[in-house]
Protein backbone atom coordinates (compact mmCIF):
# COMPACT_ATOMS: atom_id res chain seq x y z
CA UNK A 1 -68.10 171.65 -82.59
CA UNK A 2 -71.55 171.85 -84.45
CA UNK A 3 -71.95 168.86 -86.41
CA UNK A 4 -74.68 168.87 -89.56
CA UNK A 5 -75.38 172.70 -87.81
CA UNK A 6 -76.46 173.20 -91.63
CA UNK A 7 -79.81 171.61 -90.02
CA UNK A 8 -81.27 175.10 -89.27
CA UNK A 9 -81.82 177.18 -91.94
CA UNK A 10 -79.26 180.33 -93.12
CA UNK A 11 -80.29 183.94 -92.46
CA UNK A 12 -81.06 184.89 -95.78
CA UNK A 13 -78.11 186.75 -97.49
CA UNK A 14 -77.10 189.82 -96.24
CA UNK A 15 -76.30 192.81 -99.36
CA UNK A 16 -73.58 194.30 -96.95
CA UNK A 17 -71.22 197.37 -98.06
CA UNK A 18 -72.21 196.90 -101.27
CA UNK A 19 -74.58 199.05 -101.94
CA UNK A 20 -72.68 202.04 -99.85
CA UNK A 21 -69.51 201.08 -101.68
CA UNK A 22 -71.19 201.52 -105.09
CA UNK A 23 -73.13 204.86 -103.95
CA UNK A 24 -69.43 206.28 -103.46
CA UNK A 25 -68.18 204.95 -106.67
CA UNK A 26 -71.29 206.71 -107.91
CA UNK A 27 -70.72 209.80 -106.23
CA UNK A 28 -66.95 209.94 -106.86
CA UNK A 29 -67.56 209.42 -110.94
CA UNK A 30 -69.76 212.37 -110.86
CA UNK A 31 -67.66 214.41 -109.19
CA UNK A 32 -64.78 213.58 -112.12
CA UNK A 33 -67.58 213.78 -114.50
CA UNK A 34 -68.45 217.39 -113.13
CA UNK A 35 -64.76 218.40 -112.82
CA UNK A 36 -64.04 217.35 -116.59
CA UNK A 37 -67.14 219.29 -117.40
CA UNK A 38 -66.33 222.51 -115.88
CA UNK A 39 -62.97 222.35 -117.31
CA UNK A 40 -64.27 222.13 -120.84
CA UNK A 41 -66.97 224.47 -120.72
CA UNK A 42 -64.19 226.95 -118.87
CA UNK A 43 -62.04 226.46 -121.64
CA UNK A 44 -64.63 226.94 -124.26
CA UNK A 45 -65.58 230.60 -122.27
CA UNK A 46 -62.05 231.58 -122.23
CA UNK A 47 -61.67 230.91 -126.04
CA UNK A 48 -64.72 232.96 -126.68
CA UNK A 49 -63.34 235.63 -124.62
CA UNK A 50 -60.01 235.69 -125.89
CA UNK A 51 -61.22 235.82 -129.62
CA UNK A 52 -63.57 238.74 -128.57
CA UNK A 53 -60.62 240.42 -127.03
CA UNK A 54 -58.70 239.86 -130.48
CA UNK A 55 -61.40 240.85 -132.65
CA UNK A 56 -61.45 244.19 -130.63
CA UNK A 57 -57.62 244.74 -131.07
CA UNK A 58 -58.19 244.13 -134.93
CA UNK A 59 -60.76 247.67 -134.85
CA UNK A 60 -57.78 250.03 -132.99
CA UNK A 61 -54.91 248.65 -134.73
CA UNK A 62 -55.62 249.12 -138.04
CA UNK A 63 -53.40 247.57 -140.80
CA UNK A 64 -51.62 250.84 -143.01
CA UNK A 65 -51.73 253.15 -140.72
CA UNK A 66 -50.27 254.63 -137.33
CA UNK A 67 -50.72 252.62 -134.91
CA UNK A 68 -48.42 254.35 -132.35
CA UNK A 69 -49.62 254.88 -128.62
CA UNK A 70 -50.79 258.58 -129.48
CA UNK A 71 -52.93 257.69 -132.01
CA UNK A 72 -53.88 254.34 -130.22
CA UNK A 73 -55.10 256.98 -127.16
CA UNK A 74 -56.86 259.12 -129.44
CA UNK A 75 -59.04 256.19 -131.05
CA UNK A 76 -59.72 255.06 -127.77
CA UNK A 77 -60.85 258.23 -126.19
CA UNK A 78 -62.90 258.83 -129.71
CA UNK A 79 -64.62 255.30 -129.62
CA UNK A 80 -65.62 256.25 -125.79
CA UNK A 81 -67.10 259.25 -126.87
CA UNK A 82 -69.39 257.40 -129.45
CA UNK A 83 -70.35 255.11 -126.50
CA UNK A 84 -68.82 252.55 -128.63
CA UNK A 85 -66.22 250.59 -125.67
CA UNK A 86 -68.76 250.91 -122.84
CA UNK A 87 -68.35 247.03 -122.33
CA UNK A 88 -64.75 246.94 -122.16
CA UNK A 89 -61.63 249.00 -120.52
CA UNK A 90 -58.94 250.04 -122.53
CA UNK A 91 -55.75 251.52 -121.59
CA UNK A 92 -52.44 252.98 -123.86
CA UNK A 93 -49.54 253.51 -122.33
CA UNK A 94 -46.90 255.96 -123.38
CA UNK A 95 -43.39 254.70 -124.13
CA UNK A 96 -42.25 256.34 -120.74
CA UNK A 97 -45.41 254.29 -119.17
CA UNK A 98 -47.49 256.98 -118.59
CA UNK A 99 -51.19 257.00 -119.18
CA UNK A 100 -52.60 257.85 -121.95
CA UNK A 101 -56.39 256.64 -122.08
CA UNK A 102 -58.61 255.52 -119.50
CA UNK A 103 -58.06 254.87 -115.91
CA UNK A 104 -58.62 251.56 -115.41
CA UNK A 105 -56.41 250.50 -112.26
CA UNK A 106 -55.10 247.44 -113.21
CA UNK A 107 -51.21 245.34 -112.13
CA UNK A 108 -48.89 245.26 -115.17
CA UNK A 109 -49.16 242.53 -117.41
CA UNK A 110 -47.41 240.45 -119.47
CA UNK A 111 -47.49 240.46 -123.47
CA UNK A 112 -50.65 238.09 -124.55
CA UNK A 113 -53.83 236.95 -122.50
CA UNK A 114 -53.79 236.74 -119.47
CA UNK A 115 -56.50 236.68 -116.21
CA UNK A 116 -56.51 239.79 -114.36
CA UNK A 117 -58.39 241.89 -111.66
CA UNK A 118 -59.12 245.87 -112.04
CA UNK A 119 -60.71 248.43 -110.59
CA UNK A 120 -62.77 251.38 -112.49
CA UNK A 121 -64.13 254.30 -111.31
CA UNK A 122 -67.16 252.77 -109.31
CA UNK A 123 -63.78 251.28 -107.04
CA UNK A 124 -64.83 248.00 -106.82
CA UNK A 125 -62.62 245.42 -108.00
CA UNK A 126 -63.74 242.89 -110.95
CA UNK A 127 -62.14 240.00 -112.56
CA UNK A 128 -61.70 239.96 -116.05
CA UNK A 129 -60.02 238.81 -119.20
CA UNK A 130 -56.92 241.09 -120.52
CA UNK A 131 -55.20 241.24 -124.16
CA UNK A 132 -51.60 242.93 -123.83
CA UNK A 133 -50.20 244.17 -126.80
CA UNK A 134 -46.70 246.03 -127.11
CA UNK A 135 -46.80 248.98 -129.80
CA UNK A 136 -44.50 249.69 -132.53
CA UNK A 137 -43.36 252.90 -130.40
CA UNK A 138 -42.50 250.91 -127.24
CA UNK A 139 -45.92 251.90 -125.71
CA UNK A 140 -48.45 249.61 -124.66
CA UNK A 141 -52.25 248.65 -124.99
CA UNK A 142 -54.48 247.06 -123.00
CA UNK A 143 -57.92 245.73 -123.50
CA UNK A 144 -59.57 244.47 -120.47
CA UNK A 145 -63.03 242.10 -121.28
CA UNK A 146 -65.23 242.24 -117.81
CA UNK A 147 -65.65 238.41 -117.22
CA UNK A 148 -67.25 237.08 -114.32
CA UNK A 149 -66.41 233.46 -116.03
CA UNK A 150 -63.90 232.33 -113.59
CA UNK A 151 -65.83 233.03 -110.24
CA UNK A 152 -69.42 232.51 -112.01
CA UNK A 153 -68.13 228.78 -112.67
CA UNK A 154 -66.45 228.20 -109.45
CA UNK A 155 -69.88 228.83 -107.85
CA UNK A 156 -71.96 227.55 -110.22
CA UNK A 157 -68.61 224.20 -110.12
CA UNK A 158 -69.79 223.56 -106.38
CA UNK A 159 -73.20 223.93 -106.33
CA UNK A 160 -73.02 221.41 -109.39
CA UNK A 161 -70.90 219.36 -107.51
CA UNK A 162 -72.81 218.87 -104.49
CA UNK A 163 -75.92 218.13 -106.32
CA UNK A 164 -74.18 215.67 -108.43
CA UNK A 165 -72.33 213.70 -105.38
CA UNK A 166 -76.11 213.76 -103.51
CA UNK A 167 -77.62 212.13 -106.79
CA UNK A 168 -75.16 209.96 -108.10
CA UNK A 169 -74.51 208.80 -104.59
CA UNK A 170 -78.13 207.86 -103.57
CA UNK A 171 -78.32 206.89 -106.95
CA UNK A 172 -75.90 204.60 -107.05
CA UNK A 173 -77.10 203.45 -103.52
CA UNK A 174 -80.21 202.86 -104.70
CA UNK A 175 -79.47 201.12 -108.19
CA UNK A 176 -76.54 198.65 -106.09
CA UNK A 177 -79.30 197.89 -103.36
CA UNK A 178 -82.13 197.16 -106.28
CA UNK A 179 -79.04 195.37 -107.78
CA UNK A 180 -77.72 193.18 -104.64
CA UNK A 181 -81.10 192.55 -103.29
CA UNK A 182 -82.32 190.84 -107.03
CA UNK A 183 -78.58 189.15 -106.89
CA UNK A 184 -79.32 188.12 -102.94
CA UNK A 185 -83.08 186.70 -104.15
CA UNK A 186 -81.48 184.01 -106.41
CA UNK A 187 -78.56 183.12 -104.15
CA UNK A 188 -81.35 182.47 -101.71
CA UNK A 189 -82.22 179.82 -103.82
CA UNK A 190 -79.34 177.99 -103.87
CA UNK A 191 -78.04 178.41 -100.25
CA UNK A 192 -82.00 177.06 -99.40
CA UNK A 193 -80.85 174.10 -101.67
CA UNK A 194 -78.08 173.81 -100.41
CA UNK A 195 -79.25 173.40 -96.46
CA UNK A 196 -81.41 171.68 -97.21
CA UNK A 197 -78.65 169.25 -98.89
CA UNK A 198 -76.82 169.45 -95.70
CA UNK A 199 -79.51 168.40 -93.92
CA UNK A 200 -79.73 164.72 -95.82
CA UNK A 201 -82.21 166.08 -98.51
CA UNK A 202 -80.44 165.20 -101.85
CA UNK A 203 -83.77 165.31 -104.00
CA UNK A 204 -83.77 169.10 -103.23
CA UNK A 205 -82.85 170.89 -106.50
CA UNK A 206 -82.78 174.65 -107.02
CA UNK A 207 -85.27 175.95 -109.03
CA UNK A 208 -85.26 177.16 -112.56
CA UNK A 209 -88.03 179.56 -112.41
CA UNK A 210 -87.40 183.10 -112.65
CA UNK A 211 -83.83 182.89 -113.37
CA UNK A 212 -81.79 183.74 -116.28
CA UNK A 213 -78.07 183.96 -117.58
CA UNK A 214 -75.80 183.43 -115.27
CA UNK A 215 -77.98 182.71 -112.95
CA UNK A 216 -80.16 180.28 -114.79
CA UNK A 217 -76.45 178.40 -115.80
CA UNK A 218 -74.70 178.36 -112.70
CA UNK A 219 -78.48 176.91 -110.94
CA UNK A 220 -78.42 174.34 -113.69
CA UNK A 221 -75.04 172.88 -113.11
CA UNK A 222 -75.68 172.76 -109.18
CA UNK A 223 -78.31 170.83 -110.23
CA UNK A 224 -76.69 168.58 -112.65
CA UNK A 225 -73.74 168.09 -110.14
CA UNK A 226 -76.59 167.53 -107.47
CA UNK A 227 -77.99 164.64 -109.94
CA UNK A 228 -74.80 162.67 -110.06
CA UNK A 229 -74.18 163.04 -105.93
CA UNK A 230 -77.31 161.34 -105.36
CA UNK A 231 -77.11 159.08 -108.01
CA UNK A 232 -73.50 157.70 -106.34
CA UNK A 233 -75.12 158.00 -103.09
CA UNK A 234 -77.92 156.09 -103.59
CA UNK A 235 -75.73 153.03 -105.13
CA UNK A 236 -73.78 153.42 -102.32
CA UNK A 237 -76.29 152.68 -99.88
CA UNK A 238 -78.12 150.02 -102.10
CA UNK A 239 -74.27 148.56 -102.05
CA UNK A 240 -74.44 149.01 -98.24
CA UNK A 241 -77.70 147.85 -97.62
CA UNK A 242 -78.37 144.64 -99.70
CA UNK A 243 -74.35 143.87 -98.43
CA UNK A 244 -75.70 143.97 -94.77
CA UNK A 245 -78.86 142.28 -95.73
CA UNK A 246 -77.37 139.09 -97.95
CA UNK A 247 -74.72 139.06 -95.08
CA UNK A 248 -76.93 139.45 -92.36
CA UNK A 249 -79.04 135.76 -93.17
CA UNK A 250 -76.21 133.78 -93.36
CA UNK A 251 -74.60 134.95 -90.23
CA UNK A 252 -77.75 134.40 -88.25
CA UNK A 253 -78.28 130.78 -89.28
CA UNK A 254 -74.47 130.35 -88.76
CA UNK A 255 -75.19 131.66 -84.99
CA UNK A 256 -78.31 128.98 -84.45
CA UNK A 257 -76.04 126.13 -85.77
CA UNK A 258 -73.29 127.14 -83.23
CA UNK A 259 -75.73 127.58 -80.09
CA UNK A 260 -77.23 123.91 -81.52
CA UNK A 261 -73.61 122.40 -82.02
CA UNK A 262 -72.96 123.68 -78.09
CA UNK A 263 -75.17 120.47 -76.37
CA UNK A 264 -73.41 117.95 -78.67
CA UNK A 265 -69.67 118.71 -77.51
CA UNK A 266 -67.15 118.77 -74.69
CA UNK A 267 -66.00 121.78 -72.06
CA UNK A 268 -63.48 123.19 -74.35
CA UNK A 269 -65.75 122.50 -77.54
CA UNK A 270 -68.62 124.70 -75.85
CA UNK A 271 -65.97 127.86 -74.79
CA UNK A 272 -64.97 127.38 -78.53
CA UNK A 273 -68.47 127.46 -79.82
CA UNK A 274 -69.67 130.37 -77.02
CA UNK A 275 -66.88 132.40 -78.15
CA UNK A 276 -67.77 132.19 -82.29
CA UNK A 277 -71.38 132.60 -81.68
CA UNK A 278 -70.23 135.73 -80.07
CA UNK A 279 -68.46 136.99 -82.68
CA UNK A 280 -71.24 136.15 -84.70
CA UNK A 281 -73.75 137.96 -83.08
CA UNK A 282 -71.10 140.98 -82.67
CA UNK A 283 -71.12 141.52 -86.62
CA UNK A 284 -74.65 140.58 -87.00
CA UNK A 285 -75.33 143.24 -84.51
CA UNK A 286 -73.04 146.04 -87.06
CA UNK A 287 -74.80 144.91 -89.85
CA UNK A 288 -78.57 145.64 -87.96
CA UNK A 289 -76.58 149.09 -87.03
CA UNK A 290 -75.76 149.33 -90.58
CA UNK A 291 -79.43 148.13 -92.26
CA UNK A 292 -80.46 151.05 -89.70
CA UNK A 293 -78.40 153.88 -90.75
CA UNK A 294 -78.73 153.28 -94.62
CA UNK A 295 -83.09 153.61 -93.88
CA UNK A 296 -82.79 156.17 -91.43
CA UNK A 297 -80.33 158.36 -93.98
CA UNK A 298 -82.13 157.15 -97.17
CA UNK A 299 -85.57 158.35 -95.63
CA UNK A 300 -86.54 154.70 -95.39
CA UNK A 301 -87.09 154.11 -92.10
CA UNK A 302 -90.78 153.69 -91.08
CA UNK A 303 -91.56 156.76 -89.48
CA UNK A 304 -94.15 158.46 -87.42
CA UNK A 305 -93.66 162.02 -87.29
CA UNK A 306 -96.01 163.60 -84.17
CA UNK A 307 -96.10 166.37 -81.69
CA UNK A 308 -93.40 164.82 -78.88
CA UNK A 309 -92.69 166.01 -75.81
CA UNK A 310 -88.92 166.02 -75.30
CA UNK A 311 -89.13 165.99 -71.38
CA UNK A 312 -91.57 163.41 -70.93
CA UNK A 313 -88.74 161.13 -72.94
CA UNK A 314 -85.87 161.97 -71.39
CA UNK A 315 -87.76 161.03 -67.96
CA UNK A 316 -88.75 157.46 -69.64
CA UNK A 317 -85.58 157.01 -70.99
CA UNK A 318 -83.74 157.69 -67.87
CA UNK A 319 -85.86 155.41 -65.91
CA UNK A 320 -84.85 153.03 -68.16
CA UNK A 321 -81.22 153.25 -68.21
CA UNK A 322 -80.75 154.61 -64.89
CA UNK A 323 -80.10 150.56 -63.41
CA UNK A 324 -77.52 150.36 -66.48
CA UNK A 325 -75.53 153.10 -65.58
CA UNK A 326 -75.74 151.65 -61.88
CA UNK A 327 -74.65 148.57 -62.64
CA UNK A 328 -71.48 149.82 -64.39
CA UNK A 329 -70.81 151.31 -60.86
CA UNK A 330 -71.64 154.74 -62.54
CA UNK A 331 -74.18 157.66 -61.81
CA UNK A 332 -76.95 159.33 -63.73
CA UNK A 333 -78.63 162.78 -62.05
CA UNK A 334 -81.28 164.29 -64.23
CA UNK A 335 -81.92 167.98 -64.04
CA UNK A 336 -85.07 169.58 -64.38
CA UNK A 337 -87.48 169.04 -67.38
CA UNK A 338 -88.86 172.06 -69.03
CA UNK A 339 -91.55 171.10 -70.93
CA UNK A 340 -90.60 171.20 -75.16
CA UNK A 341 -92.84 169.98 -77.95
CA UNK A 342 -91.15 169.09 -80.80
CA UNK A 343 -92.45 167.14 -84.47
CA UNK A 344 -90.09 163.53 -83.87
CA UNK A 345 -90.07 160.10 -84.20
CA UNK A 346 -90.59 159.04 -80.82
CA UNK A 347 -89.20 155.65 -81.67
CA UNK A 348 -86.02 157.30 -83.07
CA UNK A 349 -85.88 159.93 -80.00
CA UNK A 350 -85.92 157.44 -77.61
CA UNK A 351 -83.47 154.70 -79.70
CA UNK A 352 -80.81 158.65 -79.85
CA UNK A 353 -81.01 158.76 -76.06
CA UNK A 354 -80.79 155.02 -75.37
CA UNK A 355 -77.44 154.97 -77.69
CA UNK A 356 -75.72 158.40 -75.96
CA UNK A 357 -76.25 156.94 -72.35
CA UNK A 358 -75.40 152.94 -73.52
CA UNK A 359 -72.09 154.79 -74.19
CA UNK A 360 -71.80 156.08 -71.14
CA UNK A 361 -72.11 152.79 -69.13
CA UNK A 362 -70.02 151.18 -71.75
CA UNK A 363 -66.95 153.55 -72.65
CA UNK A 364 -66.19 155.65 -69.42
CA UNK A 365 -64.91 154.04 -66.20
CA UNK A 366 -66.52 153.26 -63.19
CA UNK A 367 -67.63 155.89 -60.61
CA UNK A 368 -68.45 158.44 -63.78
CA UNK A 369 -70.67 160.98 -62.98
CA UNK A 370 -73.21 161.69 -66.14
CA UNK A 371 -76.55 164.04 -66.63
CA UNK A 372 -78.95 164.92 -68.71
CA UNK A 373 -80.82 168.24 -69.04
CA UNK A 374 -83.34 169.91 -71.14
CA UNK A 375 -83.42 173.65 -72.43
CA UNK A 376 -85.54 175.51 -74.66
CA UNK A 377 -84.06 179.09 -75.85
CA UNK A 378 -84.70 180.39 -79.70
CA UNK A 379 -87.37 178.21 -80.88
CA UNK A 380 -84.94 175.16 -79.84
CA UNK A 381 -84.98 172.55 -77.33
CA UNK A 382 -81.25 171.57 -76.49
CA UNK A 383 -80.77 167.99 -74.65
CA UNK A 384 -77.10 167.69 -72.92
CA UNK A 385 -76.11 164.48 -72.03
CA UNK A 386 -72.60 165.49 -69.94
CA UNK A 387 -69.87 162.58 -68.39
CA UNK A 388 -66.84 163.50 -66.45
CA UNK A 389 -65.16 160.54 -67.84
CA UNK A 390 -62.38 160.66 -70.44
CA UNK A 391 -64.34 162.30 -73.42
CA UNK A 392 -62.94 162.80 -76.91
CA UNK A 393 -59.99 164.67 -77.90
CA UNK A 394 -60.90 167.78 -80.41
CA UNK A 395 -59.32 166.48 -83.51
CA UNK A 396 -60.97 163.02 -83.35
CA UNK A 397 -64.79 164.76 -82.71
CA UNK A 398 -65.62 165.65 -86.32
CA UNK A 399 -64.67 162.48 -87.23
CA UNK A 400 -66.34 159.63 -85.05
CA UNK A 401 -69.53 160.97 -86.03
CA UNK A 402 -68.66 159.03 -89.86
CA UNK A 403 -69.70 155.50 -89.94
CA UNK A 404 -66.67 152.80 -88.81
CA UNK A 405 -64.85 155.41 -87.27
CA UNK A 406 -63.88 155.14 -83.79
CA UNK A 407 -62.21 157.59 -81.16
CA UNK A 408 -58.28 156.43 -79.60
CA UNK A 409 -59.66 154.12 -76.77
CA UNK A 410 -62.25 152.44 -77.91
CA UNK A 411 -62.06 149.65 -75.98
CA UNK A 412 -65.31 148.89 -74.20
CA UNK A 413 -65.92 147.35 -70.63
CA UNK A 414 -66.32 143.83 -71.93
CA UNK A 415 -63.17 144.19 -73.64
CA UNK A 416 -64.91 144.30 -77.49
CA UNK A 417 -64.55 146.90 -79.93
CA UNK A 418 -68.04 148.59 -80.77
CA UNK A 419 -69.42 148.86 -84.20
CA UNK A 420 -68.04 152.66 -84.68
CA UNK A 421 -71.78 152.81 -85.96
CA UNK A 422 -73.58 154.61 -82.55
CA UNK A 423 -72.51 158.25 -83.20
CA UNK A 424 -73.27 158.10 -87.31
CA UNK A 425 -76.13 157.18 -86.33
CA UNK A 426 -77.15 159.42 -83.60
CA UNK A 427 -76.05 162.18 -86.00
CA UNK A 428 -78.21 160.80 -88.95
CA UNK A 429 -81.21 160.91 -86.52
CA UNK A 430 -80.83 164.31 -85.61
CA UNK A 431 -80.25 165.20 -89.51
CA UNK A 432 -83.65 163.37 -89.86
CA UNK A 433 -85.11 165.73 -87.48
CA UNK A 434 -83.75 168.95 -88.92
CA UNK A 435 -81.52 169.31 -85.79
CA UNK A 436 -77.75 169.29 -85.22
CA UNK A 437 -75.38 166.86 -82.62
CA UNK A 438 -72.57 168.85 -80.92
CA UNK A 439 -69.45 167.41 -79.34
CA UNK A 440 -67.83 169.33 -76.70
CA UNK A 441 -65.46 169.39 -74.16
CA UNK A 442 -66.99 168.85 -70.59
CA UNK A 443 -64.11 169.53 -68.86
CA UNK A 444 -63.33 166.94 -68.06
CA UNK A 445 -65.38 164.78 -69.84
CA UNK A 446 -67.71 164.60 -73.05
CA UNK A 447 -70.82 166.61 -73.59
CA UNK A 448 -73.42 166.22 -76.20
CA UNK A 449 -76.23 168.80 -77.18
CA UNK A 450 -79.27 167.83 -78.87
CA UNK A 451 -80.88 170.44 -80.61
CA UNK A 452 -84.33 170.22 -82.26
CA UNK A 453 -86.08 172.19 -83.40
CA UNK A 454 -89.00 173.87 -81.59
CA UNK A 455 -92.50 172.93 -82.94
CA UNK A 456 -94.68 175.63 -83.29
C-alpha cells in the first residue's frame, strides 16, 4: 500500500478519447447536415421540374377549345415539327390506349407526377420527371421532362458526403485536441499544486496567470480553500508544538527531582521512585517524538540537504544496529549495496533507518529473521527493510502511519506501549524527501520500501 505515493509527480494529463469522440460527433453532424441538405435542394429541383412540366401542359391543353386525344396528338406532332418539344417526350394515348404521338417507351403511370424511366429512340434508358394527365375523351397524355436530378444528386450526395465526414471529422479531431490539450494545460496546474500539497507543501498555490473564467474561478477557490487548510494546520501544530514544549520542561525537572529523591528513601521508596521516573521519561520521550514531527512536517527542522549516498548509510546504520537486533536474540543479513546518490538529510536518513530496525528488535519476537536491501530502477532508489515476524494486518497499515496510532499488538519487549509516533514520523521524513513509505505484506512478516528519489 503506497503511502504519501503523491511524492512523485503525476504524468501530466492525458486528453484520451476525447478528441476521437468529438471528431465522430463532428463527422456524424455533417453527415445529417449533408443529408438535410440534399433533401432540400432535391425537393427544390423537383418543384422546379414539376412546375416546368405544368407550365408545358398549360401550351397543349388550351382553355376553349378541344382538347381531346386527337387533337392533343396533332399539336404534339405539329410542335415537333417546329422543333419546338425537342427537350421533352410527349405521348397521347387513344381512349382504346393506343398510340397516338411519339414513341417514347415508357411503364404506365398513374394520374399526377410521378418519377419514371423511358427509353427513346437512341434505346438507352433515362430517368426523368413525368406529368400524367387523363383527357376529357378517356385518352391520356404524357409529358416526360429528361431529369438526371435524382441520380446527379445521389452522386454528387456521396461524394459530398465523404468529403464532409473526412473534414468535419479531422476537424473536429483537430478543434477537440486544440481544445483538450488548452483544457489539460490548466489542469496541469492544479494537479502540480495539488502533489505538491500531498507531498507536505501547503504554501504551494496554483497560479493565476494565464487563466480565465472558469478556470481562473475554480483556481481561485482551490486557492482560497488551500489558505484556510494551512491556516488550521499551522495552529494545529503551533497547538502541538508549544503543548510538547511547555510540557516537556516540567516533566524533565519532575524526572531530576525523582532520580534525586531515590538516595534519600527506603527499598520500596526507590522501586516507587524508579518506576515514576520511568514513566516520566516515557512521555518526555513522546513529546521529543512529537517536538520532532511538528519541525520535520512544518519544514522546521534544521536541515542539510546534500548529495547522499544511500548505500554507504544503510552499511553504517547496520553496523550500528546489527548488536541490537542480536541482543533481542534476532538476525539482521544485509544484501548487496548498489551504489544510489540521492539529495537527503543524512541526519534524517540515518534517524528513518535507525527507527524501522529499533522496531524490529523491539516489536517482533525473538529468533526473527530481518534484511535490508538497496535497489535503484526508474530514477529511484528503493530501501526494503523485510521481518518474518508478525507484521501488520492490511486494514490497520494506512492507518499506523497517523500520529498516536498504533497496530493490534503493540506491546513491546519491555512490556511498554510505544509512542505510536515512529511510523508518522518515518512517513513525514520520506514526505520531506519527496519520496513515499510502503507497507506490505512479507509473507509472513512486514516489509517496508523506501523510495527516494534518484538525484540526477
Amino acid at each position: 500500500m503506497p503511502l504519501g505515493a503523491a511524492a512523485f509527480p503525476a504524468p501530466p494529463p492525458r486528453i484520451g478519447r476525447l478528441a476521437v469522440q468529438v471528431g465522430l460527433a463532428f463527422a456524424l453532424a455533417m453527415s445529417v447536415a449533408g443529408g438535410i441538405a440534399f433533401l432540400a435542394a432535391r425537393y427544390q429541383l423537383m418543384n422546379e421540374a414539376d412546375e416546368a412540366l405544368a407550365h408545358e401542359s398549360r401550351k397543349l391543353i388550351l382553355k376553349g377549345y378541344p382538347n381531346d386525344s386527337a387533337t392533343l396528338a396533332q399539336r404534339v406532332i405539329a410542335r415537333r415539327a417546329q422543333k419546338i418539344l425537342a427537350s421533352r417526350g410527349h405521348i397521347v394515348y387513344g381512349p382504346d390506349g393506343r398510340l397516338l404521338a411519339d414513341g417514347l417507351d415508357i411503364p404506365p403511370l398513374p394520374d399526377g407526377y410521378a418519377e419514371t424511366i423511358y427509353r427513346d429512340h437512341s434505346h438507352k434508358w433515362h430517368q426523368g420527371r413525368a406529368l400524367s394527365q387523363r383527357l376529357p375523351d378517356g385518352g391520356r397524355l404524357v409529358i416526360v421532362e429528361h431529369s438526371e436530378v435524382d441520380a446527379t444528386m445521389r452522386e454528387m450526395m456521396l461524394i459530398g458526403l465523404i468529403a464532409l465526414v473526412v473534414a468535419g471529422g479531422l476537424g473536429g479531431i483537430g478543434a477537440a485536441w486544440l481544445l483538450t490539450r488548452q483544457i489539460a494545460r490548466r489542469l496541469d496546474l492544479s494537479v502540480s499544486t495539488a502533489d505538491a500539497i500531498a507531498q507536505g507543501d501547503l504554501s504551494r498555490r496554483v497560479s493565476l496567470e494565464g487563466l480565465d473564467g472558469i478556470f481562473a474561478t475554480q483556481a481561485a477557490s482551490l486557492n482560497h480553500m488551500l489558505d484556510r487548510m494551512e491556516q488550521m494546520m499551522r495552529s494545529q501544530r503551533q497547538f502541538a508544538s508549544h503543548l510538547a514544549h511547555d510540557l516537556r520542561t516540567p516533566l524533565t525537572r519532575l524526572r531530576g527531582l525523582l532520580q534525586a529523591d531515590a538516595s534519600h528513601t527506603d527499598a520500596a521508596g526507590r522501586q516507587l521512585l524508579d518506576k515514576a521516573e520511568r514513566e516520566c521519561r516515557s512521555i518526555i520521550s513522546i513529546f521529543d517524538a512529537l517536538l520532532r514531527l511538528s519541525e520535520i512536517e512544518a519544514g522546521r527542522h534544521p536541515t542539510a540537504m546534500a548529495p547522499l549516498a544511500l548505500d554507504e548509510v544503510i552499511l553504517d546504520v547496520a553496523e550500528t544496529m546489527e548488536p541490537v537486533i542480536a541482543d533481542a536474540g534476532s538476525h539482521l543479513a544485509l544484501a548487496p549495496l548498489p551504489p544510489a546518490m540521492v539529495m537527503a538529510d543524512p541526519g534524517l536518513v540515518q534517524q528513518l533507518l535507525v527507527n524501522l530496525l529499533d522496531n524490529i528488535a523491539l516489536h517482533t519476537p525473538a529468533g526473527t529473521r530481518a534484511s535490508v536491501a538497496l535497489a535503484v530502477e526508474h530514477e529511484q532508489a528503493t530501501i526494503t527493510i523485510a521481518d518474518n515476524g508478525p507484521g501488520i494486518v492490511p486494514p490497520d497499515r494506512e492507518r499506523v502511519v497517523r500520529p498516536f496510532e498504533r497496530g493490534h499488538d503493540t506491546l513491546r519487549r519491555d512490556n511498554t506501549m510505544g509512542s505510536g509516533l515512529g511510523l508518522a514520523i518515518a512517513q513525514a521524513i520520506m514526505r520531506f524527501h519527496n519520496g513515499a513509505l510502503e507497507l506490505a505484506d512479507n509473507r509472513p512478516g512486514l516489509m517496508v520500501r523506501l523510495r527516494f528519489p534518484v538525484s540526477g
